[in-house]
N, C-alpha and C. Protein backbone atom coordinates (compact mmCIF):
# COMPACT_ATOMS: atom_id res chain seq x y z
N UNK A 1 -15.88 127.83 3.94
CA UNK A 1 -15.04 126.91 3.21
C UNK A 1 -13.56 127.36 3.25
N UNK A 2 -13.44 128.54 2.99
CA UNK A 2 -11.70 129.11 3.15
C UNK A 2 -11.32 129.17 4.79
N UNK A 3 -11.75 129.64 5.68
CA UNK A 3 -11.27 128.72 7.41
C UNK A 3 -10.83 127.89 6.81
N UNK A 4 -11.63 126.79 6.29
CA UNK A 4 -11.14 125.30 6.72
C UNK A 4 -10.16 124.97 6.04
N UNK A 5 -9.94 125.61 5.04
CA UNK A 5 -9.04 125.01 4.72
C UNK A 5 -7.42 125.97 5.50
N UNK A 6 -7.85 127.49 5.69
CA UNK A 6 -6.65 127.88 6.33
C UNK A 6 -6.72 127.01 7.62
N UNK A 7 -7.54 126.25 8.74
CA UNK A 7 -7.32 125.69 9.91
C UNK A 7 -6.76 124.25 9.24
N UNK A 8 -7.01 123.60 8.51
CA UNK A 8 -5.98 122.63 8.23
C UNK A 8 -4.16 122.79 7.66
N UNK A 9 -4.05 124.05 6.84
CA UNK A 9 -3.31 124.61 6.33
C UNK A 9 -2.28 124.69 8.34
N UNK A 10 -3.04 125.36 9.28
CA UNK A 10 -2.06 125.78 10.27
C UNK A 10 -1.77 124.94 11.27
N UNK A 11 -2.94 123.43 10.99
CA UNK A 11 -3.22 122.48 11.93
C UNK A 11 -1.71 121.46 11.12
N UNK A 12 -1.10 121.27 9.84
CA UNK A 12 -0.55 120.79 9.10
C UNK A 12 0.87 121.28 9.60
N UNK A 13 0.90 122.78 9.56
CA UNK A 13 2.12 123.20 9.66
C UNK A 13 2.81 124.07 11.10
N UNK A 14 1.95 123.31 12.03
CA UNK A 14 2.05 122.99 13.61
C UNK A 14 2.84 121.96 14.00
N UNK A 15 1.96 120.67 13.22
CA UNK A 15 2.48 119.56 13.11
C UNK A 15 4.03 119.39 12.61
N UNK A 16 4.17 120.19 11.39
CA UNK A 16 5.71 119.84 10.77
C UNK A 16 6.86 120.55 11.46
N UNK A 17 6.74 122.23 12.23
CA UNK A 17 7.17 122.61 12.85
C UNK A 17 7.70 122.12 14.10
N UNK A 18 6.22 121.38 14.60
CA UNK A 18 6.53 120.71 15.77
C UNK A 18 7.58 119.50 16.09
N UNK A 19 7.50 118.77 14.65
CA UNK A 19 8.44 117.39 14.80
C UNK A 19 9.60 117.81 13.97
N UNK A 20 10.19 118.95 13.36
CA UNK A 20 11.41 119.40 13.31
C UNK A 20 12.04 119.95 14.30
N UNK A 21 11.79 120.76 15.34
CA UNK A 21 12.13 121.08 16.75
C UNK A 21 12.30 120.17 17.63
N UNK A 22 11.08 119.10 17.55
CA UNK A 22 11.46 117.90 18.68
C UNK A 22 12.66 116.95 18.68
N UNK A 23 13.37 116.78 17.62
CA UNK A 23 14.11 116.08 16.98
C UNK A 23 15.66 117.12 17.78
N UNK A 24 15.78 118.23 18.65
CA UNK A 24 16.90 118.63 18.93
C UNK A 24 16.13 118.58 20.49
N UNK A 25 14.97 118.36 20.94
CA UNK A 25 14.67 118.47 22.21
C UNK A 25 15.19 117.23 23.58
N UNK A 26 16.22 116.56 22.71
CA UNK A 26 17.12 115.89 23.93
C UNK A 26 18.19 116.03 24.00
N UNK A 27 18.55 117.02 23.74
CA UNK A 27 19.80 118.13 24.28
C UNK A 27 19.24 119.10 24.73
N UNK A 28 19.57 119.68 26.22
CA UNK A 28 19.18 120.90 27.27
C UNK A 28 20.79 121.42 27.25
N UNK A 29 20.41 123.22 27.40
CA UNK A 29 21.72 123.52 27.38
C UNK A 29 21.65 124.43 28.38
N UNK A 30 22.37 124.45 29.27
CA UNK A 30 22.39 125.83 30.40
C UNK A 30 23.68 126.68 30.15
N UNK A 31 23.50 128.11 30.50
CA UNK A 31 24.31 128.57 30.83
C UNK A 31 24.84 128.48 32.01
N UNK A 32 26.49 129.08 32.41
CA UNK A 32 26.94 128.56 33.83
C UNK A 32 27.69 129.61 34.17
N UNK A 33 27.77 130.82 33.25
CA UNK A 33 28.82 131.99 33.78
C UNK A 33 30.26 131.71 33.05
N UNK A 34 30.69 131.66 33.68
CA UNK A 34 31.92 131.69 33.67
C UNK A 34 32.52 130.26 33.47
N UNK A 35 32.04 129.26 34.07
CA UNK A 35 31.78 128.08 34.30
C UNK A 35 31.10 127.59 32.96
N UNK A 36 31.04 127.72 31.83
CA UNK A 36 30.83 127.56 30.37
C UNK A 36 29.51 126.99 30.59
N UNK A 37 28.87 126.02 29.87
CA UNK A 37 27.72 125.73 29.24
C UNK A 37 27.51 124.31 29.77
N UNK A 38 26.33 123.67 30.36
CA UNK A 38 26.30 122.81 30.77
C UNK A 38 25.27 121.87 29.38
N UNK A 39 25.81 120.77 29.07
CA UNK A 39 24.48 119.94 28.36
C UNK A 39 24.11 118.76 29.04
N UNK A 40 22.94 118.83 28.99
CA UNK A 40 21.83 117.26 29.23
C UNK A 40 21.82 116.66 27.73
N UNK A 41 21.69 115.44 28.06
CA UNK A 41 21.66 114.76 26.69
C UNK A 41 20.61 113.78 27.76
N UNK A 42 19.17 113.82 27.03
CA UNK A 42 18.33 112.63 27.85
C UNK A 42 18.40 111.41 27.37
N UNK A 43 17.73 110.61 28.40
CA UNK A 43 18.26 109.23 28.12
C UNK A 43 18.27 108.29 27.15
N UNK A 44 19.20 107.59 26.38
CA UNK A 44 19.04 106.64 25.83
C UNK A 44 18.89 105.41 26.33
N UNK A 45 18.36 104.59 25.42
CA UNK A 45 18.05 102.98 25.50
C UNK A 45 19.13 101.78 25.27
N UNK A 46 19.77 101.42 26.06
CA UNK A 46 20.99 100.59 25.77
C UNK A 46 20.14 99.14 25.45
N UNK A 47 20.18 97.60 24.66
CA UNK A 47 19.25 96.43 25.45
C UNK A 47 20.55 95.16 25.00
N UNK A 48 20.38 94.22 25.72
CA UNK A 48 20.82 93.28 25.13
C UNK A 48 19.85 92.38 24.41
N UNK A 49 20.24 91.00 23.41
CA UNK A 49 19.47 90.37 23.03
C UNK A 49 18.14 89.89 23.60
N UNK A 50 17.98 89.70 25.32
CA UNK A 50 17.21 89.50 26.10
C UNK A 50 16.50 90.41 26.43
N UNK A 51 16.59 91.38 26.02
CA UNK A 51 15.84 92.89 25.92
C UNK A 51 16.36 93.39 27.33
N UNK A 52 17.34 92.99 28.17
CA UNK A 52 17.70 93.58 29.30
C UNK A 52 17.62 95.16 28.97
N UNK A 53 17.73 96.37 29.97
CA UNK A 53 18.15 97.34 29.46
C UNK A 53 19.08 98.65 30.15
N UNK A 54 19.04 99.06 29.80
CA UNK A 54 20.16 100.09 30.52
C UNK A 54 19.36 101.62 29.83
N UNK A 55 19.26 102.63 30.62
CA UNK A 55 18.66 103.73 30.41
C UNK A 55 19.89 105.04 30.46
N UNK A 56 20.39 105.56 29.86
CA UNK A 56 21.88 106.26 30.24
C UNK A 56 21.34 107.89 29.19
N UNK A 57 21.70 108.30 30.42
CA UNK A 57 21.68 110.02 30.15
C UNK A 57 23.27 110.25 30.19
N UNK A 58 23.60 111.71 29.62
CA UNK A 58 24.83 112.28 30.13
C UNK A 58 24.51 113.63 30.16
N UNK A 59 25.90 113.99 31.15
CA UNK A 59 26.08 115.56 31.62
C UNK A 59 27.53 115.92 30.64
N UNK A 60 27.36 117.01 30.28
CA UNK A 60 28.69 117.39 29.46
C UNK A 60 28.98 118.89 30.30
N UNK A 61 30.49 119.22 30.83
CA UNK A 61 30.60 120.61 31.12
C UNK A 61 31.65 120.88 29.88
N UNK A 62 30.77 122.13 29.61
CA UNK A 62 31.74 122.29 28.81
C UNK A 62 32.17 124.00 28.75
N UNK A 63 34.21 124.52 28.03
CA UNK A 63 34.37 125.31 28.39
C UNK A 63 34.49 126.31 27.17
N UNK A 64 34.22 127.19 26.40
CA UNK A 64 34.98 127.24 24.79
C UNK A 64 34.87 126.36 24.09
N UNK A 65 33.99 125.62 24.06
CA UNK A 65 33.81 124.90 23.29
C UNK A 65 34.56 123.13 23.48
N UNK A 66 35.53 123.28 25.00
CA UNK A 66 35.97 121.99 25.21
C UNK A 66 35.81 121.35 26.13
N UNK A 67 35.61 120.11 26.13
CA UNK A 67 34.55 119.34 27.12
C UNK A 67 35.82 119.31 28.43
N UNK A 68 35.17 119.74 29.61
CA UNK A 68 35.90 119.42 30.72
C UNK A 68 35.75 118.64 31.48
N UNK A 69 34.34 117.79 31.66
CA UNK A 69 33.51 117.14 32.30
C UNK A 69 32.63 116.57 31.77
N UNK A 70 32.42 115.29 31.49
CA UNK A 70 31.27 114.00 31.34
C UNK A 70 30.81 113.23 32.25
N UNK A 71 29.55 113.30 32.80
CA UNK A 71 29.12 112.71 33.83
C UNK A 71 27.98 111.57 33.11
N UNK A 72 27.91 110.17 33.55
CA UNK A 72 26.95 109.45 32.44
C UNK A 72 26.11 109.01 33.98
N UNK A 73 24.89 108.91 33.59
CA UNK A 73 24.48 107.92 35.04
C UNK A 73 23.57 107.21 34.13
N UNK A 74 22.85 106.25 35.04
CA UNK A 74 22.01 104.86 33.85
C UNK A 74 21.47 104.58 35.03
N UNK A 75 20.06 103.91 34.64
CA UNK A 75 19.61 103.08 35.74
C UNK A 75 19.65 101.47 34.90
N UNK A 76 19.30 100.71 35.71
CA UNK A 76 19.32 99.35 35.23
C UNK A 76 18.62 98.06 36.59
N UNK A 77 18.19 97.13 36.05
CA UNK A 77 17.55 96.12 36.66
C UNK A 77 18.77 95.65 37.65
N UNK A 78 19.81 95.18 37.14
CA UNK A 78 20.97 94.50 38.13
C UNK A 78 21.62 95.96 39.24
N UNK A 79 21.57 95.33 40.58
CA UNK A 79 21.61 96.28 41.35
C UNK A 79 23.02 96.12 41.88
N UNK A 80 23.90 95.25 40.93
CA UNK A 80 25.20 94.88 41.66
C UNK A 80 26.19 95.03 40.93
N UNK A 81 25.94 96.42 39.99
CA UNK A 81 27.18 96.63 39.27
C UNK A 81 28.70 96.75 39.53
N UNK A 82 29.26 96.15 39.36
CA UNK A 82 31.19 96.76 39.79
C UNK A 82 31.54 97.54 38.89
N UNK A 83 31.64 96.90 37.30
CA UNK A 83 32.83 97.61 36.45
C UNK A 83 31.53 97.51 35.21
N UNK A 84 31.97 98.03 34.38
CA UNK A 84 31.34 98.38 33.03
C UNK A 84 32.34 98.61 32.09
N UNK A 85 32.00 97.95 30.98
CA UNK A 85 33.32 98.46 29.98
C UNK A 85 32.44 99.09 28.69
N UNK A 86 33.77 100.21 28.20
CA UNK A 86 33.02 100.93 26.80
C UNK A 86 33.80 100.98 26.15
N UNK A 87 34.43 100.11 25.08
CA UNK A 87 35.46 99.65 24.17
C UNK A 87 36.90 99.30 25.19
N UNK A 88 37.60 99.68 25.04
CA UNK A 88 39.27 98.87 25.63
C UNK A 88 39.12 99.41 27.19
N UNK A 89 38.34 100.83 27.44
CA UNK A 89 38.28 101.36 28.85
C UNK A 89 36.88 100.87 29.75
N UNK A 90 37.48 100.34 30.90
CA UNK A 90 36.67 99.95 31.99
C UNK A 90 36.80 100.80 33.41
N UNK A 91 35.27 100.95 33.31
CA UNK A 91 34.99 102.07 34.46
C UNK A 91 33.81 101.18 35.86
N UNK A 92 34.42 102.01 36.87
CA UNK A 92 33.44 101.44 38.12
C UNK A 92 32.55 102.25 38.65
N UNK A 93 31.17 102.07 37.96
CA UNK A 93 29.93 102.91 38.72
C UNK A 93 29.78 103.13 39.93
N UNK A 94 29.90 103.95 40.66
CA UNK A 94 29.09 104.77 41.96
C UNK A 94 27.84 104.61 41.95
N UNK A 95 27.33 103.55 42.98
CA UNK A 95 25.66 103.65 43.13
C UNK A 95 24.95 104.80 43.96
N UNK A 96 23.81 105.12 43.22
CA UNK A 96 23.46 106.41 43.85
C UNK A 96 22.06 106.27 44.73
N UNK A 97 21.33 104.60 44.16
CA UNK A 97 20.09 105.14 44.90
C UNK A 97 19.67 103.45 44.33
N UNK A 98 18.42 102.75 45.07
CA UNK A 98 17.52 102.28 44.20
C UNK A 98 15.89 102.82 44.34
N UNK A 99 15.63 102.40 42.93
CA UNK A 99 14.13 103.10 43.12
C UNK A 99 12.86 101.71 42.92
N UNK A 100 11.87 102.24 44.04
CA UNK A 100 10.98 101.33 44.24
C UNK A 100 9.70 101.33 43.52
N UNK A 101 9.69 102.60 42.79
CA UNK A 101 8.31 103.25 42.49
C UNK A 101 7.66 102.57 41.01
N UNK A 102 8.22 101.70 40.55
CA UNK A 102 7.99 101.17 39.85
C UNK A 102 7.72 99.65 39.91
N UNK A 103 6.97 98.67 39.25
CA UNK A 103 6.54 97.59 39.39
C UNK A 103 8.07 96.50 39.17
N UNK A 104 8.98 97.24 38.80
CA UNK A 104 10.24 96.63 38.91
C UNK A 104 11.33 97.76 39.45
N UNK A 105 12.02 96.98 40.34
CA UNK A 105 13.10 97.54 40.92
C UNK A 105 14.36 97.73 40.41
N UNK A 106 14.58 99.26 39.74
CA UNK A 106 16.05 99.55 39.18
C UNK A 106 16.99 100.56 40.26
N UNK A 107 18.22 100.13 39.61
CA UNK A 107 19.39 100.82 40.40
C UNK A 107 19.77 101.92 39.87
N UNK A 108 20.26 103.13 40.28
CA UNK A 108 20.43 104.35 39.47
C UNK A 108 22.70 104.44 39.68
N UNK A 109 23.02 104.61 38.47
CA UNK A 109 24.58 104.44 38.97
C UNK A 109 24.96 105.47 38.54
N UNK A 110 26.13 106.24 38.46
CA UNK A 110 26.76 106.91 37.73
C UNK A 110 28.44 106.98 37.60
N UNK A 111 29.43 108.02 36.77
CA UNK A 111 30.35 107.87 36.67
C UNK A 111 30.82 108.49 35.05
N UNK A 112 32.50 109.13 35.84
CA UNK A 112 32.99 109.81 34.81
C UNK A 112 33.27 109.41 33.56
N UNK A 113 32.83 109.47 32.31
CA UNK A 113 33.08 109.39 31.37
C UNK A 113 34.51 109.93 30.36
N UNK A 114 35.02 109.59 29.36
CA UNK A 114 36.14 109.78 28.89
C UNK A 114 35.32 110.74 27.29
N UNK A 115 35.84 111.26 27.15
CA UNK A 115 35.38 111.87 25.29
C UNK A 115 35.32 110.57 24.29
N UNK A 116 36.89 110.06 24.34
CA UNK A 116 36.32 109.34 23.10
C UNK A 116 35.41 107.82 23.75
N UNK A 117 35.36 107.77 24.59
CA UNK A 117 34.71 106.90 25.04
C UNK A 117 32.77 107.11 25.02
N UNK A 118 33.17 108.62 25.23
CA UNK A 118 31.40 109.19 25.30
C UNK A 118 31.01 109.00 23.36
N UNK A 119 32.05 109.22 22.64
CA UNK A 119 31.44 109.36 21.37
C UNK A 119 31.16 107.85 20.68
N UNK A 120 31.81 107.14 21.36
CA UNK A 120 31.20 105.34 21.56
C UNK A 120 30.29 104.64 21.63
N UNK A 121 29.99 105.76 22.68
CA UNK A 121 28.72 105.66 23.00
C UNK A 121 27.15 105.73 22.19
N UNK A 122 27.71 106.43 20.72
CA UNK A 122 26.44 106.48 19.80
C UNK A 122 27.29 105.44 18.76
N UNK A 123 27.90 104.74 18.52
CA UNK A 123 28.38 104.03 17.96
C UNK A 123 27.46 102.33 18.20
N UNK A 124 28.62 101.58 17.29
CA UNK A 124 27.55 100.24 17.47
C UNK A 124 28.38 99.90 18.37
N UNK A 125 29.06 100.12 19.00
CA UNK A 125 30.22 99.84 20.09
C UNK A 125 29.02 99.20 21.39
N UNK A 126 29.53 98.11 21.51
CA UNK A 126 28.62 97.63 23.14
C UNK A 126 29.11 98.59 23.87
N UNK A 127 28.36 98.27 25.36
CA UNK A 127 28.44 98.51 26.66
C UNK A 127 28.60 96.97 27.11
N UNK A 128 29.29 96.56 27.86
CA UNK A 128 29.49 95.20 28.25
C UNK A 128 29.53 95.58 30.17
N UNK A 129 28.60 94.41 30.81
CA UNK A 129 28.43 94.50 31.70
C UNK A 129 28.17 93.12 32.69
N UNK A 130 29.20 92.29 33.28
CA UNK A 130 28.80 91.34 33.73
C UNK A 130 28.90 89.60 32.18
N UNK A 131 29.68 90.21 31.60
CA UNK A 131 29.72 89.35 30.03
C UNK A 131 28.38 90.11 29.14
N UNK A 132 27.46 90.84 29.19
CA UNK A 132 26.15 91.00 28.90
C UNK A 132 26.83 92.38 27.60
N UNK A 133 26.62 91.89 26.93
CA UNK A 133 26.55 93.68 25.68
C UNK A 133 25.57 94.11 25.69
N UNK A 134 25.22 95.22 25.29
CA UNK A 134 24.07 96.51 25.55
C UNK A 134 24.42 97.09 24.51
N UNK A 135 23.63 96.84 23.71
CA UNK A 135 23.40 97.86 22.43
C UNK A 135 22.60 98.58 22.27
N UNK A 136 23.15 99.96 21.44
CA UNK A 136 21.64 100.75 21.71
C UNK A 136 20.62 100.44 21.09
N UNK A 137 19.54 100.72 21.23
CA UNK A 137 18.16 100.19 20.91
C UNK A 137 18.06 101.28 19.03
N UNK A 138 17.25 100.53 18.13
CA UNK A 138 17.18 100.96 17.02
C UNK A 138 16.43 102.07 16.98
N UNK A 139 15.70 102.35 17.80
CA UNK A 139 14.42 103.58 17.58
C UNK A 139 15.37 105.21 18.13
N UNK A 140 16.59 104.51 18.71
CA UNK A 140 17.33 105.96 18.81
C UNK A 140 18.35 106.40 17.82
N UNK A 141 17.84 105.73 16.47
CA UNK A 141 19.16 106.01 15.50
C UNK A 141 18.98 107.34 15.42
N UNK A 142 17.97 108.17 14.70
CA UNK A 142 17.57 109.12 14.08
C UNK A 142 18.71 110.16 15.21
N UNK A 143 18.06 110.22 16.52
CA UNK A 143 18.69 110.93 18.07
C UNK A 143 20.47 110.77 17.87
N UNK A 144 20.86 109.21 17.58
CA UNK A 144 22.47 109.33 17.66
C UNK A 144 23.13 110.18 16.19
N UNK A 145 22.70 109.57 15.11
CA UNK A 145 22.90 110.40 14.21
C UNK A 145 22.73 112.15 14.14
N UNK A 146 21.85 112.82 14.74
CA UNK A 146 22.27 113.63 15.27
C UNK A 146 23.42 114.48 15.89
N UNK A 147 23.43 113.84 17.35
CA UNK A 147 24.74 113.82 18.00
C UNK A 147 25.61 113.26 17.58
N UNK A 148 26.09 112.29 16.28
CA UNK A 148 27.74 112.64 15.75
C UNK A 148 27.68 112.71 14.63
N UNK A 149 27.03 113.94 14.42
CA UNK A 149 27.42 114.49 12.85
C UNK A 149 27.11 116.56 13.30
N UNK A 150 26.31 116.72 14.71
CA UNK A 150 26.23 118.00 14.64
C UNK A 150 26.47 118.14 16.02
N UNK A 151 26.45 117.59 16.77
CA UNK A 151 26.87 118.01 18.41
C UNK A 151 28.20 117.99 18.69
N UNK A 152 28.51 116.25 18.58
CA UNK A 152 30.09 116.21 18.92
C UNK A 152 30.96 117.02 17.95
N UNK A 153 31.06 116.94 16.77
CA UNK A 153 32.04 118.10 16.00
C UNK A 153 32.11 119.17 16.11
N UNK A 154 31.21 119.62 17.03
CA UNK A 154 31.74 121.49 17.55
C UNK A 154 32.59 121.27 18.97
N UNK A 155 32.58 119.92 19.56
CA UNK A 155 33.26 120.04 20.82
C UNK A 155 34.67 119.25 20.12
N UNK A 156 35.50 119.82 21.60
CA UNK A 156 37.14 119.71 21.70
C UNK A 156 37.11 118.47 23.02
N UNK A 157 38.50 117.72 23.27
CA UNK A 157 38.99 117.54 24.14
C UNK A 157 40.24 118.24 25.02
């Protein structure tokens, strides 16, 4: 009778351990030398009303603590992106690939990002693409709230 209850006791607090840790597991951080600290931030869910969607990771280099480099790439259904806008600044994706391996065919793009433009990015701020806004999807609040209340305020421009 006392096992069971210590194996529920460790089966309980596996569980709570486990989903307080997961909650920072989409930020990867490398070291780079000299070359400061690299972060992954995995992908978020951009959609429009039509549930279109946009999938967007970013790369952050960063040096002392100040970002030198933002790299964003996204895949998406439309394979004919030109320009993309993220509040007043409009940027032109570099296509990198399309992929077939899926029962629908997406385009993989990428392109340099700006700081305050990246911190926009967890904002209710669209992505506008083609007239189309892209908002992020609701199930990543918990993830953005995160990143701008404890990620972005330790970084510089």
């Amino acid at each position: 009778m006392i096992s069971m209850k210590y194996n529920i006791f460790y089966i309980f607090l596996i569980f709570s351990v486990t989903s307080v840790f997961s909650q920072k597991n989409f930020i990867k951080s490398f070291y780079r030398g000299d070359d400061g600290i690299q972060y992954f931030i995995k992908p978020f869910v951009y959609q429009t009303v039509n549930k279109d969607k946009l999938t967007v990771d970013f790369t952050l280099n960063v040096i002392n603590d100040s970002v030198v480099k933002i790299v964003s790439n996204f895949s998406s259904q439309n394979n004919k992106i030109k320009e993309l806008l993220i509040g007043s600044s409009s940027y032109t994706p570099y296509k990198l690939f399309d992929n077939f391996e899926t029962k629908k065919i997406y385009s993989r793009y990428t392109f340099n990002l700006k700081f305050d433009d990246f911190k926009k990015m967890f904002s209710k701020e669209p992505i506008i693409i083609d007239n189309r806004k892209y908002f992020l999807k609701k199930s990543f609040k918990k993830k953005t709230t995160f990143i701008k209340e404890n990620f972005i305020p330790k970084l510089y421009n």
